[in-house]
PDB file of N, CA and C in Angstrom:
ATOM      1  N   UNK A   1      82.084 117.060  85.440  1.00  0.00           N
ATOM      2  CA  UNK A   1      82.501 117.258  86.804  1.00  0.00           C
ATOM      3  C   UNK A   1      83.708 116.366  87.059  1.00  0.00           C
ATOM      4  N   UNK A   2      84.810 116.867  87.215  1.00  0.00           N
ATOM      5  CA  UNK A   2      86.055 116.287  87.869  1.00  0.00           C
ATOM      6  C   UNK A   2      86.302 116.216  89.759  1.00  0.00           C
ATOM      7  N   UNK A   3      87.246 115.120  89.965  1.00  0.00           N
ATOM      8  CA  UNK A   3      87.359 115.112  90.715  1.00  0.00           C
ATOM      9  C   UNK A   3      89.056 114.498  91.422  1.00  0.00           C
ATOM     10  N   UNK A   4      89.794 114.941  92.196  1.00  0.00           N
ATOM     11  CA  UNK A   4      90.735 114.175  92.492  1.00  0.00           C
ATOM     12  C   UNK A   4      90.952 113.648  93.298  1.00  0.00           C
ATOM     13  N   UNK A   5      89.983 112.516  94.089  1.00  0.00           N
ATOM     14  CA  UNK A   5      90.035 111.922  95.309  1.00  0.00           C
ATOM     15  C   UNK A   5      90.034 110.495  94.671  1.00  0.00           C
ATOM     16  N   UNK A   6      91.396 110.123  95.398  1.00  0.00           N
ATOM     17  CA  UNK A   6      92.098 109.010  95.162  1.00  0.00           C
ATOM     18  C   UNK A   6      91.406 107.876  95.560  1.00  0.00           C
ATOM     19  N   UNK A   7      90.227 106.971  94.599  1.00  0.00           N
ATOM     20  CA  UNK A   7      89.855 105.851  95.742  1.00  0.00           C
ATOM     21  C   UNK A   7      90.749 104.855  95.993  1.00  0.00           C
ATOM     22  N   UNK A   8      92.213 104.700  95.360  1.00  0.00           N
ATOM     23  CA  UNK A   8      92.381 103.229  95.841  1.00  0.00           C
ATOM     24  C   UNK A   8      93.122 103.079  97.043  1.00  0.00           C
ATOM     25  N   UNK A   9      92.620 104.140  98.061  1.00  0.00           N
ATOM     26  CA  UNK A   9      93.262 103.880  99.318  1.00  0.00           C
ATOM     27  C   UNK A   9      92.460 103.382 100.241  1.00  0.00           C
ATOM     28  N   UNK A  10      90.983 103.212  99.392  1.00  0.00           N
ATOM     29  CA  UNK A  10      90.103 102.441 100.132  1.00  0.00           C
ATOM     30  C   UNK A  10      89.867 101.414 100.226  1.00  0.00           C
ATOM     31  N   UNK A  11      90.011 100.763 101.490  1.00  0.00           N
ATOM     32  CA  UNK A  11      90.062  99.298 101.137  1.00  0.00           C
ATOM     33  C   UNK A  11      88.601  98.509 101.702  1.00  0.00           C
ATOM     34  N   UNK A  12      87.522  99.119 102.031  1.00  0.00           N
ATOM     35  CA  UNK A  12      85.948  98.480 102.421  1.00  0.00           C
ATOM     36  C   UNK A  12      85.374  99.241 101.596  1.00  0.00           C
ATOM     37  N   UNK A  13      84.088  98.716 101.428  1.00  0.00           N
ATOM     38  CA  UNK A  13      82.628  99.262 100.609  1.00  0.00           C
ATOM     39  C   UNK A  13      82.312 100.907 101.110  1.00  0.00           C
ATOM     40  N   UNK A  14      82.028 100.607 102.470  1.00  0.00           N
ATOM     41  CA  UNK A  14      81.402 101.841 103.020  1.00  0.00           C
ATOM     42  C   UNK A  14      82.315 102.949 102.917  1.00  0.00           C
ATOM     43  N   UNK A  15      84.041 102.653 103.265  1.00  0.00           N
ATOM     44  CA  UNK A  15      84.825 103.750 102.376  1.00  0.00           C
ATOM     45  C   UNK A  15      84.568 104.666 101.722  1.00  0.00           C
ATOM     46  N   UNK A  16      84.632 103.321 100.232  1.00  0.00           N
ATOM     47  CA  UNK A  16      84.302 103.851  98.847  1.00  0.00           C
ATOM     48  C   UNK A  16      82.932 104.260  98.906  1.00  0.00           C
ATOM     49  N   UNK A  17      81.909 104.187  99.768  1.00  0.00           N
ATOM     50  CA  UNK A  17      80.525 104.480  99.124  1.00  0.00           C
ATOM     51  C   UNK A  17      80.797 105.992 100.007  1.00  0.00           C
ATOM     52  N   UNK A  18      81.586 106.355 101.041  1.00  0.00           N
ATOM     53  CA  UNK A  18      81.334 107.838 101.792  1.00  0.00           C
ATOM     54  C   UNK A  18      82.196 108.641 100.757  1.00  0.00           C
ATOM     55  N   UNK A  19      83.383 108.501 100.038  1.00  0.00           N
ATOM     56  CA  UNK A  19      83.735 108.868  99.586  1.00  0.00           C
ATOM     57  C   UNK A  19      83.160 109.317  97.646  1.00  0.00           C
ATOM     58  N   UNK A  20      82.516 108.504  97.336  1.00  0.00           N
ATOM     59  CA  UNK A  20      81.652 108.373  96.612  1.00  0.00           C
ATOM     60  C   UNK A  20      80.352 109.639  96.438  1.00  0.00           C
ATOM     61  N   UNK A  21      80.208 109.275  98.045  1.00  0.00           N
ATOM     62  CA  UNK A  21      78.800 110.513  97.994  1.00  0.00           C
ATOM     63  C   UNK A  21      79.185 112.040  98.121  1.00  0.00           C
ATOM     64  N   UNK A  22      80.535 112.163  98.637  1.00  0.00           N
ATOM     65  CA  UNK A  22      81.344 113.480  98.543  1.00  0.00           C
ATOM     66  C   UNK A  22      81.323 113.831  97.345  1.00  0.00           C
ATOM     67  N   UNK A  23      81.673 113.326  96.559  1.00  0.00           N
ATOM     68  CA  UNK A  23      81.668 113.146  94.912  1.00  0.00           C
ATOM     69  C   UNK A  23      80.920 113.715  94.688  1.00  0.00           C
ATOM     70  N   UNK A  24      79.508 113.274  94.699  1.00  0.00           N
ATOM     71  CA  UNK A  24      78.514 113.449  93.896  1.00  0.00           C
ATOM     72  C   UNK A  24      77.664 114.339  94.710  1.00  0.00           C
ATOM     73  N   UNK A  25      78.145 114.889  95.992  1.00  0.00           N
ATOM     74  CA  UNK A  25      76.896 115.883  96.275  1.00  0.00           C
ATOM     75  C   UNK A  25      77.627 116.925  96.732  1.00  0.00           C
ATOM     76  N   UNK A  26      78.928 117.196  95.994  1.00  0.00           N
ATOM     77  CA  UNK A  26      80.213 118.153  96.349  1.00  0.00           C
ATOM     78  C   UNK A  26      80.632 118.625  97.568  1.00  0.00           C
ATOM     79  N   UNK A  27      80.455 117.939  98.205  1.00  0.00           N
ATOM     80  CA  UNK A  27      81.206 117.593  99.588  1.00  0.00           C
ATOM     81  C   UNK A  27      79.897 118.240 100.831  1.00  0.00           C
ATOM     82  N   UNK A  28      78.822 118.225 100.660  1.00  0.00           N
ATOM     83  CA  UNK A  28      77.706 118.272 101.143  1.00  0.00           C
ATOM     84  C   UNK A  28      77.489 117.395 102.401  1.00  0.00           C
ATOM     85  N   UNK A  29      77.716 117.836 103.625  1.00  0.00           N
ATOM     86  CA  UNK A  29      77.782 117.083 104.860  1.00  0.00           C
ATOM     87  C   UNK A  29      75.980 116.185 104.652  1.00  0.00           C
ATOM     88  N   UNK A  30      75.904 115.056 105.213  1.00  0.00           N
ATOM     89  CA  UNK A  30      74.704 114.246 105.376  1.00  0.00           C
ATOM     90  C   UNK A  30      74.185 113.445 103.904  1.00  0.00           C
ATOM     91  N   UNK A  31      74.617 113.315 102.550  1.00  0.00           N
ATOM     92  CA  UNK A  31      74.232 113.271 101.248  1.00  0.00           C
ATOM     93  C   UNK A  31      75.123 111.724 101.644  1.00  0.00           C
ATOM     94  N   UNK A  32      73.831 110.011 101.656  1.00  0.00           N
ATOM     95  CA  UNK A  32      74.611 109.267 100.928  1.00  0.00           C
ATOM     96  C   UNK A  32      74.248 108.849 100.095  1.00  0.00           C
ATOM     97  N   UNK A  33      74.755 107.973  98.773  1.00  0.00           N
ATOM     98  CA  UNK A  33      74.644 107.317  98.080  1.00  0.00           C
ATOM     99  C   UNK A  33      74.303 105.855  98.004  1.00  0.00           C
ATOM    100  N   UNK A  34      73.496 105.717  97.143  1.00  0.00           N
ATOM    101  CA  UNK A  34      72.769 104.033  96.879  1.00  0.00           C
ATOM    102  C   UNK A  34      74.084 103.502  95.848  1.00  0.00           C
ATOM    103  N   UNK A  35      74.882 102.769  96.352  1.00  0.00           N
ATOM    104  CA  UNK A  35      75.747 101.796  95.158  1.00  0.00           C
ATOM    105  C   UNK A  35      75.286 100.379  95.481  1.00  0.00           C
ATOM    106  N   UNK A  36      74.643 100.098  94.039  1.00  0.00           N
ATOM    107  CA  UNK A  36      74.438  98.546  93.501  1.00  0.00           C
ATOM    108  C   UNK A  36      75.462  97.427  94.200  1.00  0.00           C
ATOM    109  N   UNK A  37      75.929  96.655  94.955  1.00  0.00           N
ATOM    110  CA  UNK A  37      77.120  95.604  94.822  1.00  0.00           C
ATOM    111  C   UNK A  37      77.034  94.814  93.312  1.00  0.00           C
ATOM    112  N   UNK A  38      77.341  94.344  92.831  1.00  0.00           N
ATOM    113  CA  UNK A  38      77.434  93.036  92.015  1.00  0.00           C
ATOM    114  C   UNK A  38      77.627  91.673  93.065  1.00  0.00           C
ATOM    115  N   UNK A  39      76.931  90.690  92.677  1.00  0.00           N
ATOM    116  CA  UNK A  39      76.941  89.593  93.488  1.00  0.00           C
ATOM    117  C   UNK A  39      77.333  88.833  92.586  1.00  0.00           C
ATOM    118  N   UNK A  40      78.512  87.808  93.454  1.00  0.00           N
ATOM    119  CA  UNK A  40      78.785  87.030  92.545  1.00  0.00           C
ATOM    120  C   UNK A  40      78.521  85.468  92.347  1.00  0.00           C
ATOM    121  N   UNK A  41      78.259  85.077  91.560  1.00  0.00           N
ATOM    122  CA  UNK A  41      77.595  84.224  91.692  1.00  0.00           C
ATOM    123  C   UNK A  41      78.482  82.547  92.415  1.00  0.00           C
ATOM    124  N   UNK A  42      77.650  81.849  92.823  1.00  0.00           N
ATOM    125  CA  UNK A  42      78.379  80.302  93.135  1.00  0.00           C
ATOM    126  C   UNK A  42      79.199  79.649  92.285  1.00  0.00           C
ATOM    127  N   UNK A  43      80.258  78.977  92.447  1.00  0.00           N
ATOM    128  CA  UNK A  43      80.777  77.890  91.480  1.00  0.00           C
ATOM    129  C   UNK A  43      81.333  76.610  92.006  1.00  0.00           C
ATOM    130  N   UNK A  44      80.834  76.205  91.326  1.00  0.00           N
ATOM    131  CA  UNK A  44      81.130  74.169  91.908  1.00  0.00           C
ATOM    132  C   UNK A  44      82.540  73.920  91.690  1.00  0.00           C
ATOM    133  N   UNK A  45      83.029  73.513  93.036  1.00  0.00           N
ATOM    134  CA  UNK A  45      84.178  73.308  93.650  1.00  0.00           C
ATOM    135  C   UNK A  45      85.056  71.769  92.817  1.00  0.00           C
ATOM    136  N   UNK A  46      84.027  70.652  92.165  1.00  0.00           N
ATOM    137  CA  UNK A  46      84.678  70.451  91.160  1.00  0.00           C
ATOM    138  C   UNK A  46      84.728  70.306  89.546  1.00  0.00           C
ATOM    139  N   UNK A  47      83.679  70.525  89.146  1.00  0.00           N
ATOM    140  CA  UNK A  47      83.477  70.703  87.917  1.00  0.00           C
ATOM    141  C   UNK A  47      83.813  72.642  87.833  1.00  0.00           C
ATOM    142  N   UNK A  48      83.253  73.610  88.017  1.00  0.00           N
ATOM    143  CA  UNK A  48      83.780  74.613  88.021  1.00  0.00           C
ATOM    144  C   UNK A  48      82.358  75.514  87.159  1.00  0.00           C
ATOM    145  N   UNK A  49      82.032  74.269  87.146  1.00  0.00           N
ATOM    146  CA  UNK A  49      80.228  75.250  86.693  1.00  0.00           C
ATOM    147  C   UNK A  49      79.581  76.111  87.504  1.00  0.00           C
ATOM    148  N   UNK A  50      79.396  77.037  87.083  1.00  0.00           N
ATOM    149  CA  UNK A  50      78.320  78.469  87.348  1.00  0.00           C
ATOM    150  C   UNK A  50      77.456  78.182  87.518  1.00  0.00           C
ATOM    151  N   UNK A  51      76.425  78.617  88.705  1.00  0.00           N
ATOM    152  CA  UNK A  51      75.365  78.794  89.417  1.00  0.00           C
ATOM    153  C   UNK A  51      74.352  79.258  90.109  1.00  0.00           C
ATOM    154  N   UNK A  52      73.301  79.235  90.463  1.00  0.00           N
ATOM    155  CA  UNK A  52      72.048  80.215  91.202  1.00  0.00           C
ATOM    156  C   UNK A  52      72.356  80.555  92.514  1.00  0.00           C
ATOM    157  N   UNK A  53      72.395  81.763  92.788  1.00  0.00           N
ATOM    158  CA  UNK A  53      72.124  81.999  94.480  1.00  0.00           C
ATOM    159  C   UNK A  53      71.324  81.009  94.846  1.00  0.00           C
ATOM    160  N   UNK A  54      71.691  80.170  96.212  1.00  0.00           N
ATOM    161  CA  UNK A  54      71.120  79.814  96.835  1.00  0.00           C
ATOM    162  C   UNK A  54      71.418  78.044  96.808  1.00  0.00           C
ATOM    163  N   UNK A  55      72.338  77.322  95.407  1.00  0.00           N
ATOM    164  CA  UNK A  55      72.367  76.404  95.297  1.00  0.00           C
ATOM    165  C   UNK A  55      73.564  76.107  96.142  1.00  0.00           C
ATOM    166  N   UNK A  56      73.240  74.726  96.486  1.00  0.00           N
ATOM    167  CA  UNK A  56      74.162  74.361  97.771  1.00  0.00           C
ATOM    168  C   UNK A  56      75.255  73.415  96.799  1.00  0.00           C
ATOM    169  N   UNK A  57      74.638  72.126  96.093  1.00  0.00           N
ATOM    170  CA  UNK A  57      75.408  71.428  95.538  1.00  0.00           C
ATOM    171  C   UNK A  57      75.042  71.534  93.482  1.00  0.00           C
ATOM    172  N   UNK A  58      76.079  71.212  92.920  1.00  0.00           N
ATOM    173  CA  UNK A  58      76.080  71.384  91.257  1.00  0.00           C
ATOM    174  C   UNK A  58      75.114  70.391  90.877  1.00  0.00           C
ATOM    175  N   UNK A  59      74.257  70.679  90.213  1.00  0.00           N
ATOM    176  CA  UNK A  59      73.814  69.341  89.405  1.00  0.00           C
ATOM    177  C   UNK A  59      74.288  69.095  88.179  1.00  0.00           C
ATOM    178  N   UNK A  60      75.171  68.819  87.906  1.00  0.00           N
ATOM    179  CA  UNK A  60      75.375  68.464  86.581  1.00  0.00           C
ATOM    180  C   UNK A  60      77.093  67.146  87.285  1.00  0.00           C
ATOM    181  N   UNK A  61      77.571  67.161  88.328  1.00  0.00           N
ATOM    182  CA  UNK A  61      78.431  66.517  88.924  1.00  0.00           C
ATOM    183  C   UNK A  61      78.224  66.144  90.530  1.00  0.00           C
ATOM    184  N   UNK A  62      77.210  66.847  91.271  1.00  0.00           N
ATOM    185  CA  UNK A  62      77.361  66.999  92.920  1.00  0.00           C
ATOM    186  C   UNK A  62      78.088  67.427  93.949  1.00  0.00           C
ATOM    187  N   UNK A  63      79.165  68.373  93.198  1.00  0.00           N
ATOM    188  CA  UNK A  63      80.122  69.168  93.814  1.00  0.00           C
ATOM    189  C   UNK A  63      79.743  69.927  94.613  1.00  0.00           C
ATOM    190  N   UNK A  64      80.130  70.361  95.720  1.00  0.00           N
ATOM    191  CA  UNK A  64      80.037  71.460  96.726  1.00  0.00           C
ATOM    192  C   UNK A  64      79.777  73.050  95.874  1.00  0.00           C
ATOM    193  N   UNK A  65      78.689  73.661  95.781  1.00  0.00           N
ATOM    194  CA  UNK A  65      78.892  75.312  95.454  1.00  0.00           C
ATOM    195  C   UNK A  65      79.553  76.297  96.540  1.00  0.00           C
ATOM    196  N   UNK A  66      80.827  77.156  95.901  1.00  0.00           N
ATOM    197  CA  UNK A  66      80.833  78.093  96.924  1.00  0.00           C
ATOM    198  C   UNK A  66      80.994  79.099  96.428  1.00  0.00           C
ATOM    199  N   UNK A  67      81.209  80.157  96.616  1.00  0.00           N
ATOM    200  CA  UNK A  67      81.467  81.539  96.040  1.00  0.00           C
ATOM    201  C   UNK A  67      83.070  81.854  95.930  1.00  0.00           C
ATOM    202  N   UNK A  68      83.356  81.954  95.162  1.00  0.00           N
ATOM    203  CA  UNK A  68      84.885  82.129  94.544  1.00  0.00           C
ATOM    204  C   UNK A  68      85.194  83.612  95.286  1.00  0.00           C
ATOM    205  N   UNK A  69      86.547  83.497  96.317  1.00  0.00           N
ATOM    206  CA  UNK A  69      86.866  84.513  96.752  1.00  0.00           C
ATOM    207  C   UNK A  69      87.365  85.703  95.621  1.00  0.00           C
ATOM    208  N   UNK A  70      87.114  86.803  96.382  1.00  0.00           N
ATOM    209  CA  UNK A  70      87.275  88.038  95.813  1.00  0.00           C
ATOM    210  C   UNK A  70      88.488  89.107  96.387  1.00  0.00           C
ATOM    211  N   UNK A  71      88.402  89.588  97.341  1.00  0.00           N
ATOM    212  CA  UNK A  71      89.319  89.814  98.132  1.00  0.00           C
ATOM    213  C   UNK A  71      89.839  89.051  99.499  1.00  0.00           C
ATOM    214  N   UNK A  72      91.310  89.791  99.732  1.00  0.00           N
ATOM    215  CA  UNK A  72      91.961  88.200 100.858  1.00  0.00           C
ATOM    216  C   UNK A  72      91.603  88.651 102.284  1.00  0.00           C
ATOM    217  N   UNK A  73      91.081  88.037 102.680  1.00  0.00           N
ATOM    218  CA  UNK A  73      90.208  87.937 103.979  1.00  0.00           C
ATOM    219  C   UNK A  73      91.114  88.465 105.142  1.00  0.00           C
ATOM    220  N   UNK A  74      92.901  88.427 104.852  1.00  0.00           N
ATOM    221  CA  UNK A  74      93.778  89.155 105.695  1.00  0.00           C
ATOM    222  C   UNK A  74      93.509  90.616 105.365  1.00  0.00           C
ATOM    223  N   UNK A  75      94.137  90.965 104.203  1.00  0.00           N
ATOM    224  CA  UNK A  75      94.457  92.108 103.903  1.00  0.00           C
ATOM    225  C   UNK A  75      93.567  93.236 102.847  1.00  0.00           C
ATOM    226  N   UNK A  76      92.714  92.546 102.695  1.00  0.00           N
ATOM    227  CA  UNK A  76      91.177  93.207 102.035  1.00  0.00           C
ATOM    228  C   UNK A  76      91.608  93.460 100.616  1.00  0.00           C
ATOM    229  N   UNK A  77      92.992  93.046 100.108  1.00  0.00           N
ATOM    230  CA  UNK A  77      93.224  93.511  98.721  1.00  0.00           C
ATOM    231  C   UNK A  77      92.962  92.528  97.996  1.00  0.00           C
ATOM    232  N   UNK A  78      92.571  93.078  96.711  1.00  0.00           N
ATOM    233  CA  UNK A  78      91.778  92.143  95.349  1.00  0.00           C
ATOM    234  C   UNK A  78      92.742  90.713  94.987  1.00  0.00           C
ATOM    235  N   UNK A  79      91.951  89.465  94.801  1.00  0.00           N
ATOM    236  CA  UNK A  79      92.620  88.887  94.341  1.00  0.00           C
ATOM    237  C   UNK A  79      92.370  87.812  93.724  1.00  0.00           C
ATOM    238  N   UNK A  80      93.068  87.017  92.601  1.00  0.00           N
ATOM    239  CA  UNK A  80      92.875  86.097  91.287  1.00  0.00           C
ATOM    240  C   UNK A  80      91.868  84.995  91.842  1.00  0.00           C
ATOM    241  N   UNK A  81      91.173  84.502  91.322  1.00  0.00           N
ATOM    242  CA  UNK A  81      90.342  83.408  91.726  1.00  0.00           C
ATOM    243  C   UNK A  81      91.535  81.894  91.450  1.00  0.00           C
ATOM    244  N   UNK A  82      92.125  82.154  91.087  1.00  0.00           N
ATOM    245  CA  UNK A  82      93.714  80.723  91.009  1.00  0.00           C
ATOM    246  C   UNK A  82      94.485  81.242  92.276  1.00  0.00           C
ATOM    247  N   UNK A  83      94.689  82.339  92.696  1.00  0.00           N
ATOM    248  CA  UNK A  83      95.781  82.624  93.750  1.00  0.00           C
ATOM    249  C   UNK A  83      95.594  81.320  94.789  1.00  0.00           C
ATOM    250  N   UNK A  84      96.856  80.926  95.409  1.00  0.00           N
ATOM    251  CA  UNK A  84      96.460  79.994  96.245  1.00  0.00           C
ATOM    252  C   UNK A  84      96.917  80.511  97.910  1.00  0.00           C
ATOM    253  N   UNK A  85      98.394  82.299  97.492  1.00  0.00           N
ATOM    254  CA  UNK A  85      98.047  83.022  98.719  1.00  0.00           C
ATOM    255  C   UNK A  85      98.138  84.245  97.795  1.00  0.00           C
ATOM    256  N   UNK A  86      97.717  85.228  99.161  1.00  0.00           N
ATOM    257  CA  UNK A  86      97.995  86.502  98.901  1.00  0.00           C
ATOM    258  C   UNK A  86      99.523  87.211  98.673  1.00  0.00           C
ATOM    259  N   UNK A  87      99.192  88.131  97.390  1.00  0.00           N
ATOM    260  CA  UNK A  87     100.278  88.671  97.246  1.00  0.00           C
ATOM    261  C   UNK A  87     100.991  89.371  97.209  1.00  0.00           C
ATOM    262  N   UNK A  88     100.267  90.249  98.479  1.00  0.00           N
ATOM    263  CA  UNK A  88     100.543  91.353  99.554  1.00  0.00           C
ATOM    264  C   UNK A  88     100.893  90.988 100.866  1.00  0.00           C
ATOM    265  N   UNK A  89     100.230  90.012 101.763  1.00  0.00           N
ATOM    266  CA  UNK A  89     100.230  89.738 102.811  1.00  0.00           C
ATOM    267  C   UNK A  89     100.723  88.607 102.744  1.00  0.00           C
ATOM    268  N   UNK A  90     100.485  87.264 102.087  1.00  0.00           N
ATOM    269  CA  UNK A  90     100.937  86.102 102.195  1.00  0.00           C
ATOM    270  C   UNK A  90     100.182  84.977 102.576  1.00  0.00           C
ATOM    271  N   UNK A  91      98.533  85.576 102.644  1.00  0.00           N
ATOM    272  CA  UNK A  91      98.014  85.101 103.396  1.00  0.00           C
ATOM    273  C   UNK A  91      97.707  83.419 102.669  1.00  0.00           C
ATOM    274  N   UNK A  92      96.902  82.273 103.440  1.00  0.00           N
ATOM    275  CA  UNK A  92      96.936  81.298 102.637  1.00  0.00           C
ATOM    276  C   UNK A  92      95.407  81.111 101.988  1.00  0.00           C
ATOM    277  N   UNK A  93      95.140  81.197 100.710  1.00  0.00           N
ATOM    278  CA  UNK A  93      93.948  80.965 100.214  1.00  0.00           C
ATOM    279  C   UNK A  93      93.008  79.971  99.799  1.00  0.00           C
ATOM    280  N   UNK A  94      93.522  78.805  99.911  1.00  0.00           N
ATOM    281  CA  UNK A  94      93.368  77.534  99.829  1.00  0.00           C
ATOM    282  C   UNK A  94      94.364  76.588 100.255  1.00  0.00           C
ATOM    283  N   UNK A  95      93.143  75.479 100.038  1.00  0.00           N
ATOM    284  CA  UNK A  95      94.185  74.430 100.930  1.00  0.00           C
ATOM    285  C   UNK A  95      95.236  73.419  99.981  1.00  0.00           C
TER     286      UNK A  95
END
């Protein structure tokens, strides 16, 4: 089954998940789809070690855990976990 609906003009989840279920239930008004997220996990702000949902600080140094951004909180487009702005918008990603 082919299809030519362009997702990367989507820039949220629910987008991609309506567009998604068009897909797969051939454009069938009311049909949605279950998509998995991937979660990503914590990383200590200074050692840079990987971590459990739910941990606040690293044990192996006592660093702050946070979740390494994914997309830029201006402009919803993907971006490097080193970016320090966006490089679409400009936005600032760290301090």
């Amino acid at each position: 089954m082919g299809s030519c609906l362009d997702l990367t003009k989507y820039q949220d989840g629910d987008a991609i998940q309506d567009a998604y279920s068009k897909i797969v239930s051939g454009g069938k008004m009311g049909y949605k789809s279950v998509l998995e997220r991937k979660k990503i996990p914590p990383k200590c702000e200074k050692c840079g070690r990987g971590g459990d949902d739910g941990q606040k600080f690293c044990p192996q140094c006592g660093g702050k855990m946070t979740v390494p951004l994914t997309r830029c909180p201006g402009c919803k487009k993907s971006i490097s976990e080193t970016d320090k702005f966006c490089m679409e918008c400009g936005h600032k990603l760290k301090d």
